[in-house]
N, C-alpha and C. Protein backbone atom coordinates (compact mmCIF):
# COMPACT_ATOMS: atom_id res chain seq x y z
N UNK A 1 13.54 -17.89 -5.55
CA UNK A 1 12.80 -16.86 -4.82
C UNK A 1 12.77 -17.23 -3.34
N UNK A 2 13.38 -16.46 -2.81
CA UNK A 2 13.10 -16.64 -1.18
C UNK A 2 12.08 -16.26 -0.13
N UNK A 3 11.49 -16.94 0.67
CA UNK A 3 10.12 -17.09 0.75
C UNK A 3 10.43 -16.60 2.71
N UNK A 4 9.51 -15.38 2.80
CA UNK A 4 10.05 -14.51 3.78
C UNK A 4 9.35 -15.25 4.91
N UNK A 5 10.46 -15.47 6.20
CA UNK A 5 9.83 -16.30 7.55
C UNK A 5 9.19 -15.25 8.24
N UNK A 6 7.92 -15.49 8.63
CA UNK A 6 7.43 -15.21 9.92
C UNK A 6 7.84 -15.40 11.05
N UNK A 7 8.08 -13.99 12.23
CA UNK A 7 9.24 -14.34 13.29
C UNK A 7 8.60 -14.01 14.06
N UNK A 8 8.31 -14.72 15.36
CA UNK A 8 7.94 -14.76 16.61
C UNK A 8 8.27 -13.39 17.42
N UNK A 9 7.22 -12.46 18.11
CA UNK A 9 8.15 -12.04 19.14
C UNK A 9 8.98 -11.56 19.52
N UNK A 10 8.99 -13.26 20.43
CA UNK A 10 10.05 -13.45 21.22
C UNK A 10 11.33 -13.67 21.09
N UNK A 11 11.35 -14.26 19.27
CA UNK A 11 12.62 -14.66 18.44
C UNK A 11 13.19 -13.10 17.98
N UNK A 12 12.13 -12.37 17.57
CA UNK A 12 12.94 -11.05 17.48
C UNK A 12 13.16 -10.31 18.45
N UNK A 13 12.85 -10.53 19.44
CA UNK A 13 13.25 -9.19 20.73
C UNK A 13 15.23 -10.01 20.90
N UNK A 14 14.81 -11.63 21.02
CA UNK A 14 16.54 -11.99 21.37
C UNK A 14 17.51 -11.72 20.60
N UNK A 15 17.15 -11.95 19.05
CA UNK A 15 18.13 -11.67 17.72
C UNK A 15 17.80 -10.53 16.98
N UNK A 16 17.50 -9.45 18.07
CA UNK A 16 17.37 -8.26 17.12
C UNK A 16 18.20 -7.66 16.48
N UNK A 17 19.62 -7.88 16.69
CA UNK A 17 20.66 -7.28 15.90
C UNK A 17 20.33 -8.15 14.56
N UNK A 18 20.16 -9.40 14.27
CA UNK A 18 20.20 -9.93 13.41
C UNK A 18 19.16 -9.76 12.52
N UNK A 19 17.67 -8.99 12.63
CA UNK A 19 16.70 -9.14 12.13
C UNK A 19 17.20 -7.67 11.69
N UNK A 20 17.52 -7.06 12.39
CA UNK A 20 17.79 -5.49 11.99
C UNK A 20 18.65 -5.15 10.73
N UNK A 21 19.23 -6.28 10.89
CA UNK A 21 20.33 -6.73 9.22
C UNK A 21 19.77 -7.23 8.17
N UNK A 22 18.68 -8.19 8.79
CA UNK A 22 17.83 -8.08 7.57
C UNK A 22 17.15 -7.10 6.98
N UNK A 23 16.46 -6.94 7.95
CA UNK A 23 15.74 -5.43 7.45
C UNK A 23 16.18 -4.61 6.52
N UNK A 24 17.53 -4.28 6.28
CA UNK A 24 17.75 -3.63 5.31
C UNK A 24 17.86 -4.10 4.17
N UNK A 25 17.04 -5.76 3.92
CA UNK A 25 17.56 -6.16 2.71
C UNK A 25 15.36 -6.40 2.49
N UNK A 26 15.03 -6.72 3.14
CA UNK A 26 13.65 -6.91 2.94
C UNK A 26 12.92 -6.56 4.15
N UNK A 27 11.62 -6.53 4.19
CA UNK A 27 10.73 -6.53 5.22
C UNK A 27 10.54 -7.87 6.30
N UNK A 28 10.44 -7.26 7.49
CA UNK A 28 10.67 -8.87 7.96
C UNK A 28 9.41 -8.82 9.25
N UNK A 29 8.54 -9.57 8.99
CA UNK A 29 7.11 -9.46 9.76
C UNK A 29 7.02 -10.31 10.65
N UNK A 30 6.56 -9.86 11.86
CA UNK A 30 6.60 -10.24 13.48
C UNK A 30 5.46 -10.42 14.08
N UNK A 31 5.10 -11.80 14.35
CA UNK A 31 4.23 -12.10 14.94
C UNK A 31 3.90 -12.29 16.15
N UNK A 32 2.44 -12.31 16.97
CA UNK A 32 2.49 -12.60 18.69
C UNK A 32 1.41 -13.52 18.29
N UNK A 33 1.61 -14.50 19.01
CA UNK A 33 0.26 -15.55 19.24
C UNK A 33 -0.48 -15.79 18.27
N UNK A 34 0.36 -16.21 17.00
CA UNK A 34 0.04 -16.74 15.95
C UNK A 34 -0.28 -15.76 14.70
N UNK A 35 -0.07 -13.68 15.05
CA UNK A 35 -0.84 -13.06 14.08
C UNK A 35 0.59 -12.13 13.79
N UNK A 36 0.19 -12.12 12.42
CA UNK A 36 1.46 -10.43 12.40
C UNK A 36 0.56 -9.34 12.68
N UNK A 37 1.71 -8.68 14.07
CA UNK A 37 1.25 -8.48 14.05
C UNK A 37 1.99 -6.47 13.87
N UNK A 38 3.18 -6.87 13.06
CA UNK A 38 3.80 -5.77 12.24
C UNK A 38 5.04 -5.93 11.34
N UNK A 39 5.52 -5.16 10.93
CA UNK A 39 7.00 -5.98 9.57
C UNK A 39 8.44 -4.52 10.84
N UNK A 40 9.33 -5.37 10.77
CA UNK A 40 10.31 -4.18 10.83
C UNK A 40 10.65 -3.83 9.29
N UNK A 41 11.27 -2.81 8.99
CA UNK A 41 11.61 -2.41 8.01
C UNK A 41 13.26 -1.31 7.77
N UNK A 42 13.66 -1.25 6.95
CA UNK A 42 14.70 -0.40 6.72
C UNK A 42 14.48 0.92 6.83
N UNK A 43 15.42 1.71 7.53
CA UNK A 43 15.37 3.17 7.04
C UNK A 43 15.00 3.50 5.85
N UNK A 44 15.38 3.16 4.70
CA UNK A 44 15.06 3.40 3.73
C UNK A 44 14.34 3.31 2.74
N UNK A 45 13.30 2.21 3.65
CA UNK A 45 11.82 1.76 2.61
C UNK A 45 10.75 2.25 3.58
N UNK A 46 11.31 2.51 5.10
CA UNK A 46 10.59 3.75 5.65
C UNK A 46 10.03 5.18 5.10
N UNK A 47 11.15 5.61 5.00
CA UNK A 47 11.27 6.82 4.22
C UNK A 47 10.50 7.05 2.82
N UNK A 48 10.42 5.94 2.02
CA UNK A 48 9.99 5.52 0.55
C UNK A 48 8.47 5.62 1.22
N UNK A 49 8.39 4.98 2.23
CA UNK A 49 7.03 4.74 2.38
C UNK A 49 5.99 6.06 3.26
N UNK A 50 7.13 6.83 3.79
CA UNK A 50 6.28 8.27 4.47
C UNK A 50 6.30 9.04 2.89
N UNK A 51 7.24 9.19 2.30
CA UNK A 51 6.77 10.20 1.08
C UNK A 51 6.04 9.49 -0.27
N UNK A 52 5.43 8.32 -0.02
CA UNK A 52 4.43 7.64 -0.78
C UNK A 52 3.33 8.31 0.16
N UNK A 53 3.33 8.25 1.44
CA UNK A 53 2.21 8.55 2.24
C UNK A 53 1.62 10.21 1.69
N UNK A 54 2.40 11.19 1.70
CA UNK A 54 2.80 11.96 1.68
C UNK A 54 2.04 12.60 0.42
N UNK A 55 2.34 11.62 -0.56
CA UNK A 55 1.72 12.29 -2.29
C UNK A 55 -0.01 11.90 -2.14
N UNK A 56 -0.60 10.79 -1.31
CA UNK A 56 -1.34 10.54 -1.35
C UNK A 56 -2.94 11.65 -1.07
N UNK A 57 -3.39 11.53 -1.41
CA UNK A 57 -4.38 12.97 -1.28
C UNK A 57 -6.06 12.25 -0.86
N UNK A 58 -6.84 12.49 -0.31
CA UNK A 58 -7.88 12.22 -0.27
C UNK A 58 -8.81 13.52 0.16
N UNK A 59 -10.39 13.21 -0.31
CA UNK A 59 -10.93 14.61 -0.13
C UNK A 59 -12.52 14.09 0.04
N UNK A 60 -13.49 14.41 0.42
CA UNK A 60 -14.93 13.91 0.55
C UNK A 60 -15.20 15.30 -0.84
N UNK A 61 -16.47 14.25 -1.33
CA UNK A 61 -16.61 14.42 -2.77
C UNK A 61 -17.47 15.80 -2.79
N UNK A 62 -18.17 15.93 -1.40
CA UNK A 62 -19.25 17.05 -1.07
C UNK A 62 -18.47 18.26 -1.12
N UNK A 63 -16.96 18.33 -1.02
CA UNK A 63 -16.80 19.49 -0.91
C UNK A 63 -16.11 20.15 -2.04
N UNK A 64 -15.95 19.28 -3.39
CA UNK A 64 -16.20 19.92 -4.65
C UNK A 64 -16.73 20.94 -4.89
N UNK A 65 -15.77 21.62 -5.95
CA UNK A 65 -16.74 23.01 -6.28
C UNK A 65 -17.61 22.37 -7.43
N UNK A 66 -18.72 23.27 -7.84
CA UNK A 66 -20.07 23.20 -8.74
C UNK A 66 -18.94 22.97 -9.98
N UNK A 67 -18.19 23.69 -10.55
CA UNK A 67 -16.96 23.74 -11.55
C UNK A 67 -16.61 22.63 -11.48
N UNK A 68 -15.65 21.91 -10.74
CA UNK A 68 -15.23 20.29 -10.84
C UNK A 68 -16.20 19.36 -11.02
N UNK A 69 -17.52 19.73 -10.42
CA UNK A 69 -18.59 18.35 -10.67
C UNK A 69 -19.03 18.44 -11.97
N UNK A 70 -19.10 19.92 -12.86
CA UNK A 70 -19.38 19.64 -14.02
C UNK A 70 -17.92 19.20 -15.02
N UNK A 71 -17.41 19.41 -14.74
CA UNK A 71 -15.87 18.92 -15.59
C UNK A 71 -15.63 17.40 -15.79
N UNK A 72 -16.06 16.72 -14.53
CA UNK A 72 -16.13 15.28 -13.81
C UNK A 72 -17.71 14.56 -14.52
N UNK A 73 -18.59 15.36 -14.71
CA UNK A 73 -19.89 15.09 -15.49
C UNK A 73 -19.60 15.13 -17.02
N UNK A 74 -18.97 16.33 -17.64
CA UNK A 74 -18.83 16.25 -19.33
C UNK A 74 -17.18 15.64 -19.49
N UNK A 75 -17.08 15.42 -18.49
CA UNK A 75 -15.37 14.20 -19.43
C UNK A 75 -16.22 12.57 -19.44
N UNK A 76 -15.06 12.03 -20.65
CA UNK A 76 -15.54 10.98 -21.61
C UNK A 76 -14.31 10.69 -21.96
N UNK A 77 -14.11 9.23 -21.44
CA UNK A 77 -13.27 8.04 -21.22
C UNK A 77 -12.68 8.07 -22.79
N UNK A 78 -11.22 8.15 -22.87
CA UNK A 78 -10.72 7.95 -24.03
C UNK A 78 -11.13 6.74 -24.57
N UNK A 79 -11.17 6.87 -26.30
CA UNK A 79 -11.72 5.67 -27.02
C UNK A 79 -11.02 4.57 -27.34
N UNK A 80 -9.73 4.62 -27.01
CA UNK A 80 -8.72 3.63 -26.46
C UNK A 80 -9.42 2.67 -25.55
N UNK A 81 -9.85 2.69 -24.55
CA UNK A 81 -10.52 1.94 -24.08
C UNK A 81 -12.16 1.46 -23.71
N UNK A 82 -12.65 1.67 -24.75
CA UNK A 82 -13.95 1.79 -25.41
C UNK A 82 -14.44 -0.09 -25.08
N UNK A 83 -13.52 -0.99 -25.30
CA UNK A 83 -13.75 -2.06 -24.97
C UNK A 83 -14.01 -2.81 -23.77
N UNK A 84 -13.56 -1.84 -22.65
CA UNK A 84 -14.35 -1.85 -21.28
C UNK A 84 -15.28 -1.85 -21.59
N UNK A 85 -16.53 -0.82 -22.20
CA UNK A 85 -17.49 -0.69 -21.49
C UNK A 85 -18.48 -2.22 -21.78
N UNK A 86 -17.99 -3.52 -22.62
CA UNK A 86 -18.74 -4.57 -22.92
C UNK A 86 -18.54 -5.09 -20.92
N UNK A 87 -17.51 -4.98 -20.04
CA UNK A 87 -17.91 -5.15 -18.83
C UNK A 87 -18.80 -5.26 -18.01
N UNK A 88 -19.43 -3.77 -18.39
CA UNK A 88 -21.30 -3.44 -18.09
C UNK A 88 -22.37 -4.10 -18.54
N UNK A 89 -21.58 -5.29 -19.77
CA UNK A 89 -23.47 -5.33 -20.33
C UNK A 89 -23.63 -6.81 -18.94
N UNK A 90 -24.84 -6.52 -18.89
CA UNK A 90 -25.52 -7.56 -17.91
C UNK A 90 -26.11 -9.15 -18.95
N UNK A 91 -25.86 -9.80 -19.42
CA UNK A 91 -26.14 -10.87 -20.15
C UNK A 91 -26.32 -12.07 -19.45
């Protein structure tokens, strides 16, 4: 398993053709003054990663209709996993 270097900078602004070659094989993360402080990446795990962005949905819970909060109130966790709920007991 190959164990991904942290690159300076200044090391990637000089060998950017070379990091750019990597990039298409993995992520390759760039640090300033000791922090990453971003990864270059491939076109193509770019892309993977705007239409991951993309499916993602978020919503504030207030603006539920009365219909979804009761649907979200009478559903009940398949009994397949019924053995969670020993998680909860406080002992």
């Amino acid at each position: 398993m190959r164990m991904t270097v942290i690159v300076p900078a200044s090391e990637f602004t000089r060998n950017f053709g070379r990091y750019r070659m990597l990039a298409q094989r993995e992520a390759v993360p760039v640090s300033s003054h000791g922090q990453i402080t971003g990864y270059f990446i491939g076109p193509d795990d770019y892309e993977d990663f705007k239409r991951f962005q993309q499916q993602r949905r978020s919503f504030a819970t207030e603006s539920l209709s009365d219909e979804k909060i009761r649907a979200i109130a009478d559903s009940r966790m398949d009994s397949r996993h019924a053995h969670l709920d020993a998680l909860f007991d406080t002992e």
